[in-house]
Protein backbone atom coordinates (compact mmCIF):
# COMPACT_ATOMS: atom_id res chain seq x y z
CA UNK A 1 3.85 -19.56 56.29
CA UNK A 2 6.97 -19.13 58.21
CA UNK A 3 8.39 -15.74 58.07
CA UNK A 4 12.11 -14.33 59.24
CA UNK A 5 13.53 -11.34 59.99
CA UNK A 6 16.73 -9.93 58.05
CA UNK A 7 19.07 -10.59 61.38
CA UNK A 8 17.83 -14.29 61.03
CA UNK A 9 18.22 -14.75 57.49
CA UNK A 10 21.81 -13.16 57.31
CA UNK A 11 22.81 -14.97 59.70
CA UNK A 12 21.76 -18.23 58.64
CA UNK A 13 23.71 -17.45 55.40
CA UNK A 14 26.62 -16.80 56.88
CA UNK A 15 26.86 -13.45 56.19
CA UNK A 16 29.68 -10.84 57.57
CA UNK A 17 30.79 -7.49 57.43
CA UNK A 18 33.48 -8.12 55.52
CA UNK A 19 30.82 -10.09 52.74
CA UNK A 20 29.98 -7.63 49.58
CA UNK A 21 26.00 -7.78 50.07
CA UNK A 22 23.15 -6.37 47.76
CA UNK A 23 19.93 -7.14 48.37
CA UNK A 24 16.92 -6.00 46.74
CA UNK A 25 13.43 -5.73 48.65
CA UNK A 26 10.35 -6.33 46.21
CA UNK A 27 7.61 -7.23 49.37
CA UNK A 28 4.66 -5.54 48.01
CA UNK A 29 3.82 -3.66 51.18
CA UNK A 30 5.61 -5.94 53.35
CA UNK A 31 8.62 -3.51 53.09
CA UNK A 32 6.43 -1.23 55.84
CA UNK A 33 7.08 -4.10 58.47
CA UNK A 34 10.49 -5.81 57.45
CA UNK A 35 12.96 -2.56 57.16
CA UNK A 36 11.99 -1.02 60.84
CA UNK A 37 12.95 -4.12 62.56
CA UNK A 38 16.03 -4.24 60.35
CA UNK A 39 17.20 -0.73 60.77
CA UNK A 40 16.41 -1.00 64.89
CA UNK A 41 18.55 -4.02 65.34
CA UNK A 42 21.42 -2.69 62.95
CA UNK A 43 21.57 -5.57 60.97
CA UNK A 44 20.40 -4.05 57.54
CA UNK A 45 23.16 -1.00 58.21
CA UNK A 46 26.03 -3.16 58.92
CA UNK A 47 25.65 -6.12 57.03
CA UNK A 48 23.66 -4.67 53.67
CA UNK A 49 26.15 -2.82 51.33
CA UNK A 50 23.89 -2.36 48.24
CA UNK A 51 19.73 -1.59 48.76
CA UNK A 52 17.30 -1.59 46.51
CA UNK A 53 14.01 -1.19 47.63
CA UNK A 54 10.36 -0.70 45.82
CA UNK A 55 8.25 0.95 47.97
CA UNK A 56 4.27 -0.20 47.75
CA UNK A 57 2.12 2.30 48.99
CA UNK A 58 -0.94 0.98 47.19
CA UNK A 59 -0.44 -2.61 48.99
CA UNK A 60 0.14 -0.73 52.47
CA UNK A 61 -3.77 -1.12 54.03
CA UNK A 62 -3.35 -4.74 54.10
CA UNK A 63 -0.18 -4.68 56.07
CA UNK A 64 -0.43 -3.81 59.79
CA UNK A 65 2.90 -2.18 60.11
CA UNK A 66 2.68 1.22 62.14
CA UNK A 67 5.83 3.06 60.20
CA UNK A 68 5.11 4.36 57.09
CA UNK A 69 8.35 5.82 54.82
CA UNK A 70 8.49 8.54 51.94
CA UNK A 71 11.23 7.62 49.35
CA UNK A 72 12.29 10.43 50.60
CA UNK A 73 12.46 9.69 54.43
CA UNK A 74 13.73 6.19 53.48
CA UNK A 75 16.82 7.73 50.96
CA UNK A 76 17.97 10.92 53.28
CA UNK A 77 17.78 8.33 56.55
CA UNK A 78 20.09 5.76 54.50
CA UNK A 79 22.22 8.25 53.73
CA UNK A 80 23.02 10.35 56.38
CA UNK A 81 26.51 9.53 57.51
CA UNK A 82 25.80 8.62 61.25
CA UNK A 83 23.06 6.11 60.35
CA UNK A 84 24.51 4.00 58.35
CA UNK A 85 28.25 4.65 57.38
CA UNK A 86 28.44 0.98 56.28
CA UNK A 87 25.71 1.39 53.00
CA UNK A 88 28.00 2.06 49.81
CA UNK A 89 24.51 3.12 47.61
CA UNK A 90 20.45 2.54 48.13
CA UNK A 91 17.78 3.22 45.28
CA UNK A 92 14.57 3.85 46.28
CA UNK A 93 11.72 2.73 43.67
């Protein structure tokens, strides 16, 4: 199965700054390999205004991702000001 990063996906929608975006991330464990690629190339800071994730840690030792996140981690690092001023609000399930 073909799989896509955020960058790609966003793009291929057409998506812009100026576009009001939530998005809601529901990967059962896959959310340990999709966000760190999507926080390190910026595109889920300046192009995501509204987050909801659900974090899977039960699902996690079938996915080979190397960063693990607390709610915690994941909530403060959203919304500290110099990481990503762009984010308007984030829940973290």
């Amino acid at each position: 199965m073909p799989s896509y990063s955020l960058k790609t996906i966003l793009r291929r929608l057409g998506v812009s700054a100026d576009d009001d975006v939530l998005m809601h991330v529901n990967a059962e464990g896959g959310e340990f390999l999709a966000i760190p690629p999507a926080i390190a190339d910026g595109s889920l800071c300046r192009l995501v205004d509204h987050l909801t994730i659900d974090l899977h840690y039960t699902y996690f030792r079938g996915a080979k991702a190397r960063t693990v996140f607390t709610r915690e981690q994941f909530a403060a690092w959203v919304n500290s000001s110099s990481a990503c001023p762009h984010m308007k609000s984030v829940t973290v399930w």
